[in-house]
Protein backbone atom coordinates (compact mmCIF):
# COMPACT_ATOMS: atom_id res chain seq x y z
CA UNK A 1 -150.23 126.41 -78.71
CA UNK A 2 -148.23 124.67 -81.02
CA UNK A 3 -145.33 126.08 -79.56
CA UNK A 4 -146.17 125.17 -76.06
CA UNK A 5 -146.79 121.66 -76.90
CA UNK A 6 -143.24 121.41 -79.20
CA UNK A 7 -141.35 122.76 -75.84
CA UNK A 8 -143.35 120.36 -73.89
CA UNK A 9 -142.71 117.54 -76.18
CA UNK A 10 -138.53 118.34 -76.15
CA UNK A 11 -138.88 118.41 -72.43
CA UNK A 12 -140.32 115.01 -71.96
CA UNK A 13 -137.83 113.63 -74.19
CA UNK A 14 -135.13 115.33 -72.05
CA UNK A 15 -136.21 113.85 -69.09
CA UNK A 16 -136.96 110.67 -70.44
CA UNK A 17 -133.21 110.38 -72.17
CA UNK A 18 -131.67 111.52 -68.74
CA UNK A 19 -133.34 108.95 -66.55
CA UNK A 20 -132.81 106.23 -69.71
CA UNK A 21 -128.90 107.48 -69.20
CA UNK A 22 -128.94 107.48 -65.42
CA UNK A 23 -130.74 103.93 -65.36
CA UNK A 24 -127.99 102.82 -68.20
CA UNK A 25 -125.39 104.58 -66.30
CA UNK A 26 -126.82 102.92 -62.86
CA UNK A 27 -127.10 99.24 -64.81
CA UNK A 28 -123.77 99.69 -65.79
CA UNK A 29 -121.89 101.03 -62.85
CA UNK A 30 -124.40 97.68 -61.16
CA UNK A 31 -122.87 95.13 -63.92
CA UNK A 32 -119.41 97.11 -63.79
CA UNK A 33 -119.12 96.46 -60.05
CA UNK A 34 -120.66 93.28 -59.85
CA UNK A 35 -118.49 92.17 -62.72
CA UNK A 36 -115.66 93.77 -60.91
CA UNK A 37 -116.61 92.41 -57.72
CA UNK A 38 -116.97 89.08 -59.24
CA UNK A 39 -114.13 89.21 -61.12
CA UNK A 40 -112.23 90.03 -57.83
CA UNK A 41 -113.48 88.13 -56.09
CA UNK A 42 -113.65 85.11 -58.04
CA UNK A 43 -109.70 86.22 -59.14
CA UNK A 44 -108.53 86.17 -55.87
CA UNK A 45 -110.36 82.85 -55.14
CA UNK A 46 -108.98 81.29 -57.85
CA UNK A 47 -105.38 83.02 -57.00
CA UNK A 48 -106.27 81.52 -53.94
CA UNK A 49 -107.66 78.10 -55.34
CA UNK A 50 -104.00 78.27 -57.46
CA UNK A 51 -102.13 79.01 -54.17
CA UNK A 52 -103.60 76.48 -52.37
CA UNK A 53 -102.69 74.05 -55.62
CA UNK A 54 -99.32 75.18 -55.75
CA UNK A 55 -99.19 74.89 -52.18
CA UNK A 56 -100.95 71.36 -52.50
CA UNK A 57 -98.36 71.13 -55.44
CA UNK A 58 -95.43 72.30 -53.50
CA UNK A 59 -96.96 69.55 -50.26
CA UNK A 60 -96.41 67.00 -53.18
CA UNK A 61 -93.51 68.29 -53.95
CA UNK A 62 -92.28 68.23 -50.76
CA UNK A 63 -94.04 65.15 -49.77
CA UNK A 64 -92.05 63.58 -53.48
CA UNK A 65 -88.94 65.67 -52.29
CA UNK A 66 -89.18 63.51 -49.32
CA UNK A 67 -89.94 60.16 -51.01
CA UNK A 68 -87.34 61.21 -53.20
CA UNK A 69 -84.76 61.53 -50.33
CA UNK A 70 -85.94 58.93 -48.66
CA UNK A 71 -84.77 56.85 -51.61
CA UNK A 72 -81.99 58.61 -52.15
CA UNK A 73 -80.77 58.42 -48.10
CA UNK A 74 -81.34 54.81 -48.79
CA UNK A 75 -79.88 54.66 -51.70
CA UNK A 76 -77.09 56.70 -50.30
CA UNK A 77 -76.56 54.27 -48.01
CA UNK A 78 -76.04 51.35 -49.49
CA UNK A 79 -74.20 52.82 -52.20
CA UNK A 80 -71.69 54.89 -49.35
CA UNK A 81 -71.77 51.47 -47.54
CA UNK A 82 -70.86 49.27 -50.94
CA UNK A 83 -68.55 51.68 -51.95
CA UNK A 84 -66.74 51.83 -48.52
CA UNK A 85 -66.62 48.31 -49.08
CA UNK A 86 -65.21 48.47 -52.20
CA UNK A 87 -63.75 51.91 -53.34
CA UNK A 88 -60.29 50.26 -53.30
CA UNK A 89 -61.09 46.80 -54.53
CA UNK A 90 -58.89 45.69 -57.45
CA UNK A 91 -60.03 43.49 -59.91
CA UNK A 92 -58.15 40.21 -61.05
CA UNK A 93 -60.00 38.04 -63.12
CA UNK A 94 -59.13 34.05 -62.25
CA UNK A 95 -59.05 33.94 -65.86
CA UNK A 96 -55.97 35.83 -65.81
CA UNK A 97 -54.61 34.38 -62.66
CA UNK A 98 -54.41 31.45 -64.32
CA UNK A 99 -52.11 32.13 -66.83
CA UNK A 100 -49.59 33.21 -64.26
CA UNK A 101 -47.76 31.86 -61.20
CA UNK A 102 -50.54 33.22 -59.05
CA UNK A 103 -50.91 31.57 -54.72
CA UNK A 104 -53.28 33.04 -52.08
CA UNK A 105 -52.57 31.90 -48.69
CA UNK A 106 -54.11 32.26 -45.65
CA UNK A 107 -52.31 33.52 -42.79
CA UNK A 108 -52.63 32.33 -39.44
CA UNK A 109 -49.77 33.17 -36.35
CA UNK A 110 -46.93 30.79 -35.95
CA UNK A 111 -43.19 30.67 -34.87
CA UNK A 112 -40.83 32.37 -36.14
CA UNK A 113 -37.01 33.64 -35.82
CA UNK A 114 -34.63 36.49 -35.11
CA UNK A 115 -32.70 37.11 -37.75
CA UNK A 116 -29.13 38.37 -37.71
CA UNK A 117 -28.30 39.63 -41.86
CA UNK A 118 -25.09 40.36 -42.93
CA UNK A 119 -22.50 39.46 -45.58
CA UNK A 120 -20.45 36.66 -46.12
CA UNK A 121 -18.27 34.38 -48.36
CA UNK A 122 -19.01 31.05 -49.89
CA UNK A 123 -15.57 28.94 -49.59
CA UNK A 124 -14.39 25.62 -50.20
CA UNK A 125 -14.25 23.18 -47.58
CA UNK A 126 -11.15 21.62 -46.34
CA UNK A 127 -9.95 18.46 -48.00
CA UNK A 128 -12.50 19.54 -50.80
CA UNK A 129 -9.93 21.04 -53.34
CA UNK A 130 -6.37 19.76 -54.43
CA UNK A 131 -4.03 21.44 -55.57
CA UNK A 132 -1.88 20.09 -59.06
CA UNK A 133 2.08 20.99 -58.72
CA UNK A 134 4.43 20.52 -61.57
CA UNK A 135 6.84 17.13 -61.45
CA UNK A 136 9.30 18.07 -63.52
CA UNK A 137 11.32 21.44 -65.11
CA UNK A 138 9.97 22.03 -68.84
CA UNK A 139 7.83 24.21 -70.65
CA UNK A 140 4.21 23.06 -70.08
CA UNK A 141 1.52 23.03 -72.67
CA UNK A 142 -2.07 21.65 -71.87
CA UNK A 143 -3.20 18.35 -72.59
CA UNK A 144 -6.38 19.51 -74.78
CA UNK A 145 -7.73 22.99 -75.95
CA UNK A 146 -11.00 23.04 -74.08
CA UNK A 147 -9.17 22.71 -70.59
CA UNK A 148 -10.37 26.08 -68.98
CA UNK A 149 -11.61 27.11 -65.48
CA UNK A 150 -14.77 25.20 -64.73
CA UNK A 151 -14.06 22.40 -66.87
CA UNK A 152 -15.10 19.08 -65.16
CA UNK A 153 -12.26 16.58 -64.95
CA UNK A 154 -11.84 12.82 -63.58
CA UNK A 155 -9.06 11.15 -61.19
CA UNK A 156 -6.17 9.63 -63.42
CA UNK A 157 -7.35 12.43 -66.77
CA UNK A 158 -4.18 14.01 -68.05
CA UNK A 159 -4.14 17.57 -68.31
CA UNK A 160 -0.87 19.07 -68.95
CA UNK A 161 2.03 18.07 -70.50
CA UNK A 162 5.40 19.25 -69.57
CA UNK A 163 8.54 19.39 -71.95
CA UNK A 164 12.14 20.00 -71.57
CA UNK A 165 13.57 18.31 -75.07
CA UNK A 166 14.10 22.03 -76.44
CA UNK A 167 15.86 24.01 -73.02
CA UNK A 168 19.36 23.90 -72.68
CA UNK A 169 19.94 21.96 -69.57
CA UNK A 170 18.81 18.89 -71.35
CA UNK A 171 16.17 16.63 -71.39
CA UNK A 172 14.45 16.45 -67.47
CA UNK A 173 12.79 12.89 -67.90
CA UNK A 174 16.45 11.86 -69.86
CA UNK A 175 18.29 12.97 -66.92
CA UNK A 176 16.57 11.31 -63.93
CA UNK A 177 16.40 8.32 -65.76
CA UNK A 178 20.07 8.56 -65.94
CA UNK A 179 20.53 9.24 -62.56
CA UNK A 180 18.46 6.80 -61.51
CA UNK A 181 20.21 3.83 -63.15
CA UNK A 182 23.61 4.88 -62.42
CA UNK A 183 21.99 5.16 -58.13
CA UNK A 184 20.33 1.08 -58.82
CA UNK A 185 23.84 0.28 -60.11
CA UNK A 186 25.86 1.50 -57.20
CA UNK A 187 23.20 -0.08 -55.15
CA UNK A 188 23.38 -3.46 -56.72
CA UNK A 189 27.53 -3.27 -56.26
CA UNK A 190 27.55 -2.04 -52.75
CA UNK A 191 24.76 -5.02 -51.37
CA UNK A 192 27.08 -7.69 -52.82
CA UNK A 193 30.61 -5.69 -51.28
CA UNK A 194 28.26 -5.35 -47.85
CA UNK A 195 28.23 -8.93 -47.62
CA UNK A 196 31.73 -9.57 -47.56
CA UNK A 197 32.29 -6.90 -45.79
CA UNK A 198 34.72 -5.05 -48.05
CA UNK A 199 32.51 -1.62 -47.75
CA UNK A 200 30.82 -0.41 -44.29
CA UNK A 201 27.61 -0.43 -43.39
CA UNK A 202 27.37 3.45 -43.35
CA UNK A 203 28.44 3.40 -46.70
CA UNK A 204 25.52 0.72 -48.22
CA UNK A 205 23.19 3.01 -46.42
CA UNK A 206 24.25 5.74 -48.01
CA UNK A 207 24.32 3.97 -51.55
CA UNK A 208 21.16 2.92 -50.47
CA UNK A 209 19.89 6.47 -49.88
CA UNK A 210 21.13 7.66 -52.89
CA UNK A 211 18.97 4.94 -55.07
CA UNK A 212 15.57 5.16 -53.33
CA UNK A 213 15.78 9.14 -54.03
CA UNK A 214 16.56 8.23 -57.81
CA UNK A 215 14.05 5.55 -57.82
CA UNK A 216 11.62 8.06 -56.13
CA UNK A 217 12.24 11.09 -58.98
CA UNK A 218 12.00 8.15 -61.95
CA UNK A 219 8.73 6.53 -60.98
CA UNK A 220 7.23 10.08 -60.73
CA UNK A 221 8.18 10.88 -64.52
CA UNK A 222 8.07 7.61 -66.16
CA UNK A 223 4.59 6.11 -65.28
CA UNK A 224 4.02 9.27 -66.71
CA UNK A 225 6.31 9.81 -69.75
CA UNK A 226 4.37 10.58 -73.28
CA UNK A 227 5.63 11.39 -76.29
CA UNK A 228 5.47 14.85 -75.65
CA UNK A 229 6.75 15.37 -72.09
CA UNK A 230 5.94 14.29 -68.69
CA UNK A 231 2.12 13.95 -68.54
CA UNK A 232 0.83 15.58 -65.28
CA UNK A 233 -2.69 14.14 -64.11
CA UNK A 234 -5.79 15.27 -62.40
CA UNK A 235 -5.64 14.30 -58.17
CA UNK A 236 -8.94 13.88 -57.55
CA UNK A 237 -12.76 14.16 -59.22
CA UNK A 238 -14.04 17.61 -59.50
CA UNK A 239 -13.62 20.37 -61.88
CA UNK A 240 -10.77 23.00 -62.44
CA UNK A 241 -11.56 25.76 -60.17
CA UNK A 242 -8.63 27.88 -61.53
CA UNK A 243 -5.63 27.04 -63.95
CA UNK A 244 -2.26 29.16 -62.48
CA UNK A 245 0.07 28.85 -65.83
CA UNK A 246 -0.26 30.04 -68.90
CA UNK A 247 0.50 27.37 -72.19
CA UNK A 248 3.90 27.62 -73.09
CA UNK A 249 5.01 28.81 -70.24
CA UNK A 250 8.39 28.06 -68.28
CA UNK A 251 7.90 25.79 -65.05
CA UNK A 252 10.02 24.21 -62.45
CA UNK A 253 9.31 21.06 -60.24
CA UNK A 254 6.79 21.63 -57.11
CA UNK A 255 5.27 24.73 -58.79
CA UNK A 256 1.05 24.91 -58.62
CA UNK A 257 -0.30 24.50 -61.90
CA UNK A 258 -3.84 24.37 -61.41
CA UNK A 259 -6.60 23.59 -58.62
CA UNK A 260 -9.31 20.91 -58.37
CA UNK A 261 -12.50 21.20 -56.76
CA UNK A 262 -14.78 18.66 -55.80
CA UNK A 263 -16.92 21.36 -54.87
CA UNK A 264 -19.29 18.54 -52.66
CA UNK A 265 -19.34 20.57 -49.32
CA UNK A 266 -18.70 24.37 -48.69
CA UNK A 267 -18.04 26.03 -46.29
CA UNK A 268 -20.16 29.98 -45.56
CA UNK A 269 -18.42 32.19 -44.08
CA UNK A 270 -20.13 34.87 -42.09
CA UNK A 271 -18.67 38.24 -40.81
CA UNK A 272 -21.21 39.36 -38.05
CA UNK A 273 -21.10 42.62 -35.92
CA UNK A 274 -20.21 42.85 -32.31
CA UNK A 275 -23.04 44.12 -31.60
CA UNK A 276 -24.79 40.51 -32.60
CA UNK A 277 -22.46 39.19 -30.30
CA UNK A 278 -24.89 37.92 -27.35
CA UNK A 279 -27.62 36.23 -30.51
CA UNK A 280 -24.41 34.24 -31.31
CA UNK A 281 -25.30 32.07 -28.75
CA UNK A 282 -29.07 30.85 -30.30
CA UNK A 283 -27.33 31.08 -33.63
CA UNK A 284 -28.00 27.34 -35.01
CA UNK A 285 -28.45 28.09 -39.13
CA UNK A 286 -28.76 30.52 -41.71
CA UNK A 287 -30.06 31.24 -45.10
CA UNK A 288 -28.08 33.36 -47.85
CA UNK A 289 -28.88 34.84 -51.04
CA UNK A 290 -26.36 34.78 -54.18
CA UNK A 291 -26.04 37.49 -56.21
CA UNK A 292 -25.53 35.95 -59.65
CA UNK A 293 -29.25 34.39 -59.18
CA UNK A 294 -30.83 36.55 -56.47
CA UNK A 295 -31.85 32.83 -54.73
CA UNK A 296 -32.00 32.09 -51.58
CA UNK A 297 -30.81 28.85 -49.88
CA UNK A 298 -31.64 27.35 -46.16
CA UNK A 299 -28.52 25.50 -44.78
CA UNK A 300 -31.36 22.88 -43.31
CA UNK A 301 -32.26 21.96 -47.15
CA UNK A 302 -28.55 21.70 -48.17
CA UNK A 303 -27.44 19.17 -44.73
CA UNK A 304 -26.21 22.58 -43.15
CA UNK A 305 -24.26 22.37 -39.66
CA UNK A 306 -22.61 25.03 -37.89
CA UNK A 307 -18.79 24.80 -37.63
CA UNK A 308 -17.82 27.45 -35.29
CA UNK A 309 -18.26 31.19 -34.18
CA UNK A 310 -15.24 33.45 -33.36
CA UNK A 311 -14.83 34.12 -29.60
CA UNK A 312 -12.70 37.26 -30.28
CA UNK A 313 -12.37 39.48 -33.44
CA UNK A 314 -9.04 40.32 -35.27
CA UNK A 315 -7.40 43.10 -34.24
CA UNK A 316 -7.91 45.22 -37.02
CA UNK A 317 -11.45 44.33 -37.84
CA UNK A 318 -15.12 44.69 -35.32
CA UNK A 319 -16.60 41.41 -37.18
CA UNK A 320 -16.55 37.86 -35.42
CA UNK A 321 -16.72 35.03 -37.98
CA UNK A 322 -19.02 32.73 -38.04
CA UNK A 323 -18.77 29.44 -40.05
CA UNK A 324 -21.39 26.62 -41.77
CA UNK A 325 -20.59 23.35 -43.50
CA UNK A 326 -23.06 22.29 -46.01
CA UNK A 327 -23.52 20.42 -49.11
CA UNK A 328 -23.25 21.98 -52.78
CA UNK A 329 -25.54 20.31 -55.28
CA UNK A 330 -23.90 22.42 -57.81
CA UNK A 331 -25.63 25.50 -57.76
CA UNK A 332 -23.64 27.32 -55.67
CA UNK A 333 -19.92 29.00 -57.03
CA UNK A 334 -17.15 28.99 -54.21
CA UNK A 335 -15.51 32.11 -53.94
CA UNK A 336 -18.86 33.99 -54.24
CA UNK A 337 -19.44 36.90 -51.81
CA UNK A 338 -23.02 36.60 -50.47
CA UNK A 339 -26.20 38.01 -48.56
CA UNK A 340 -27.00 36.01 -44.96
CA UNK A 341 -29.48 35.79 -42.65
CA UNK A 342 -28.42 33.81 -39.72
CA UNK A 343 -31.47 32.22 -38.01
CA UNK A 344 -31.29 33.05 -33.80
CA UNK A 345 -33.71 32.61 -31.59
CA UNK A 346 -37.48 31.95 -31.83
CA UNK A 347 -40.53 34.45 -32.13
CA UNK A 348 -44.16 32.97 -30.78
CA UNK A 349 -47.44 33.69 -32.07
CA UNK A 350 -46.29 36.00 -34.85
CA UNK A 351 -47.90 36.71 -38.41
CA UNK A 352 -45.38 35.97 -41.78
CA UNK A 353 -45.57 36.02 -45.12
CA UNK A 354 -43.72 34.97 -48.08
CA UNK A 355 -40.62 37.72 -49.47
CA UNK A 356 -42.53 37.14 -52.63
CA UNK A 357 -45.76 38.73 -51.29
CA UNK A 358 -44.43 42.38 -51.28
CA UNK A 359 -44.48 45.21 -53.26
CA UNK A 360 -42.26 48.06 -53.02
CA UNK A 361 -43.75 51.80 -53.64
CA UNK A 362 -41.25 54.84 -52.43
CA UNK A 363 -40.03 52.69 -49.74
CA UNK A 364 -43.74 51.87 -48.35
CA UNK A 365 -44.33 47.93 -48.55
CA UNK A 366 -47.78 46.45 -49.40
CA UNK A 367 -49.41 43.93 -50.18
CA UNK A 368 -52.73 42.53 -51.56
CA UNK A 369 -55.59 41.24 -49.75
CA UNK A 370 -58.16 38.92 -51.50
CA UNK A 371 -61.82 39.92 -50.42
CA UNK A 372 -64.04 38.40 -53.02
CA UNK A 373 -62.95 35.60 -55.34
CA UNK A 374 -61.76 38.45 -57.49
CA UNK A 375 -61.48 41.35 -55.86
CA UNK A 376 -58.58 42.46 -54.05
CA UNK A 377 -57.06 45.15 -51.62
CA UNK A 378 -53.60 46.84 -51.47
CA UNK A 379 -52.71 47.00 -47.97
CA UNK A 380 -49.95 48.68 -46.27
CA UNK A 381 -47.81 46.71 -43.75
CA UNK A 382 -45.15 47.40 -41.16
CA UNK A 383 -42.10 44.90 -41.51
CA UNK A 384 -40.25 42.75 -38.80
CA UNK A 385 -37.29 40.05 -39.01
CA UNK A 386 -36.27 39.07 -42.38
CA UNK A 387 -34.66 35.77 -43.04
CA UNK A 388 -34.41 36.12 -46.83
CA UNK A 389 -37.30 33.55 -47.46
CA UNK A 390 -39.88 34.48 -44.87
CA UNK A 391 -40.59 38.11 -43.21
CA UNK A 392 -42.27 39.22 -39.60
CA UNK A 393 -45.73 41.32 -40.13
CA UNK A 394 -45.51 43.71 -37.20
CA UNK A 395 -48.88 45.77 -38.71
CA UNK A 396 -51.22 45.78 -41.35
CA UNK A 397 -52.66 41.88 -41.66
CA UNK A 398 -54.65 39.97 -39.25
CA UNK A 399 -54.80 36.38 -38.82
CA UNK A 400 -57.21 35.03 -41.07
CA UNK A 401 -56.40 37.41 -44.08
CA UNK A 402 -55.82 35.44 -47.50
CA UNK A 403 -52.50 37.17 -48.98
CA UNK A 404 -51.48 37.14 -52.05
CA UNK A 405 -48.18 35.35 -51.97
CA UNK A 406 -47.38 34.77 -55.73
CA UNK A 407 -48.07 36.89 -58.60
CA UNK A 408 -48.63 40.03 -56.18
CA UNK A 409 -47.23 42.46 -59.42
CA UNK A 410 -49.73 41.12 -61.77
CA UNK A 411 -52.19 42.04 -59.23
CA UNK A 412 -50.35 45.87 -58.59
CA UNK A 413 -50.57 45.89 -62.30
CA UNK A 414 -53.92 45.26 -63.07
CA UNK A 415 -54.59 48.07 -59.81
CA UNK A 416 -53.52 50.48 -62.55
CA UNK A 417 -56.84 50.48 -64.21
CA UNK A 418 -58.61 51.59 -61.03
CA UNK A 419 -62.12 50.56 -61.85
CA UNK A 420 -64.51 48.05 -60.73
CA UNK A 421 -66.62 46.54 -63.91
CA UNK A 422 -70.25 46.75 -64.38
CA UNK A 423 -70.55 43.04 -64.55
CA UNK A 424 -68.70 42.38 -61.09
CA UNK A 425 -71.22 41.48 -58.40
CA UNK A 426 -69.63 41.88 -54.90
CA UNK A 427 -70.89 37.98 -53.33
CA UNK A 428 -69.02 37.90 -49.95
């Protein structure tokens, strides 16, 4: 009996433990799938929830992607449209400007002139220059130490001194004076013996002759005789434009010594092509540049007149001359060869600008454009007619444009920085 109820009581607890397990094992697998389910579940609704932030967080993104290109399309485009404006502005403070030779002028269309250039020579003009000739034999020596070429001289001023006390032939002034009272002697004899008729006619003129060419040799030595020779004077005003003898040197009467220039009018000569032949005709003045100063003159500033063209051309040469009169107010050296622009005939409605105003890169010419009270441009321009002063703009400028006509290197110079500063506000 007690066994019975010891293999009953082991059962029970069997069964009991197995449905205890199966309940746990049921409660579990319930909690393990609910927990799972939930999990899932709530997982993937959350992964969800966090896609649908990101994706909210990528539509802000976006949506500030878009704000943000908005501003920067705006941005963009002022700062593609300011920088259009100004990528190749070039900065010149006034500050600067001012302690230069600095002009901006504005350019509007007006007439201007063909211009024939060539080359020429500046010459003397006639009646302008004399020439000093010996007036006696003797060796000549110069009447002071500082008389060279250029030296300025007046009418009456000695300036050389000729000797012939030391030559064998004797004494020059000696001699005419000799002559010359032995000729007034014979003179004075044959006018008394003419009288009375005791010598011809024929022979008093001949007498006669004889004296006035002795008189005529004396005066020209003795209101000139120093203590050291025969003085030999300067013609006219001026200033020795060359001296032909060298001191000490042997001369003989009627030989050049030296020449005097006045040097008040000139004369430009122009040599001009064949070609040019037909412009000869509207030809009326010219300009020309020297080429000891690199300035150029206008003939209409220096009471300029045209002399004469050549209608034919030498035989040996394809030029026709061309000649101007004008006044020299001492700047200009006769003899110089020169640049010249002759001035034909008239251009209408046409756009110039100072020489001065160009710049010169690899044979391109530019210049600079003010487009802001300190900003500036380099512009690129297509040249015309040159007269030496003034030159045609065929392309590049419009009217209107403010050029820089003076100081346009400082300007290329300060270009070489290549910035714009911070503190320059473009105010157009």
């Amino acid at each position: 009996m007690r066994t019975i109820i010891y293999a009953i009581t082991i059962l029970a607890i069997s069964l009991w433990g197995c449905k205890n397990q199966s309940s746990q094992d049921k409660h579990t697998h319930s909690a393990t799938e609910t927990h799972a389910g939930h999990d899932h579940e709530g997982h993937n609704h959350s992964h969800e929830g966090h896609d649908h932030e990101h994706e909210g967080h990528d539509h802000e993104h976006e949506g500030h992607d878009h704000e943000h290109e908005t501003g920067e399309e705006h941005a963009g485009h002022s700062h593609e449209s300011e920088e259009a404006k100004h990528s190749d502005e070039i900065i010149f403070p006034k500050a600067q400007a001012a302690k230069t030779t600095f002009e901006v002028r504005e350019i509007q269309p007006a007439s201007f002139n063909q211009v024939v250039k060539t080359t020429g020579q500046v010459l003397a003009a006639p009646g302008d220059e004399a020439v000093i000739v010996a007036t006696s034999n003797g060796v000549v020596s110069f009447s002071s130490n500082k008389l060279t070429e250029g030296t300025k001289v007046q009418k009456g001023q000695s300036l050389f001194q000729i000797s012939s006390k030391d030559i064998a032939e004797g004494d020059y002034y000696t001699k005419v004076k000799a002559t010359y009272e032995a000729a007034k002697a014979s003179y004075d004899r044959a006018e008394a013996l003419v009288k009375d008729k005791i010598i011809s006619q024929k022979e008093f003129e001949s007498t006669k002759l004889e004296f006035e060419n002795a008189k005529t040799a004396y005066d020209a030595v003795s209101n000139n005789k120093t203590a050291k020779g025969v003085s030999v004077n300067a013609p006219i005003n001026g200033h020795m434009k060359n001296i032909l003898v060298k001191e000490g040197e042997y001369i003989t009467v009627g030989q050049p010594l030296a020449t005097v220039s006045q040097n008040q009018r000139l004369v430009l000569r122009a040599e001009v092509s064949q070609r040019y032949y037909n412009a000869m005709q509207s030809v009326k003045s010219a300009n020309f540049k020297t080429p000891y100063d690199n300035k150029v003159y206008s003939l209409e500033d220096l009471n300029g007149r045209l002399l004469s063209f050549g209608k034919t051309s030498n035989e040996n040469s394809f030029f026709i001359p061309v000649s101007f009169e004008f006044d020299n107010k001492g700047e200009v050296i006769p003899g110089s060869f020169v640049e010249v622009y002759l001035i034909s005939a008239p251009i209408e409605n046409t756009l110039s600008i100072p020489v001065s105003a160009l710049t010169n890169e690899m044979g391109i010419h530019y210049v600079y454009v003010q487009i802001d009270e300190e900003g500036y441009r380099k512009q690129e321009v297509a040249l015309g007619a040159n007269n030496g002063k003034e030159v045609q703009i065929i392309k590049g400028l419009h009217p209107g444009d403010r050029v820089v006509t003076k100081g346009a290197y400082q300007v290329k110079m300060a270009s070489a920085s290549g910035a714009i500063p911070h503190g320059h506000s473009h105010e157009h």
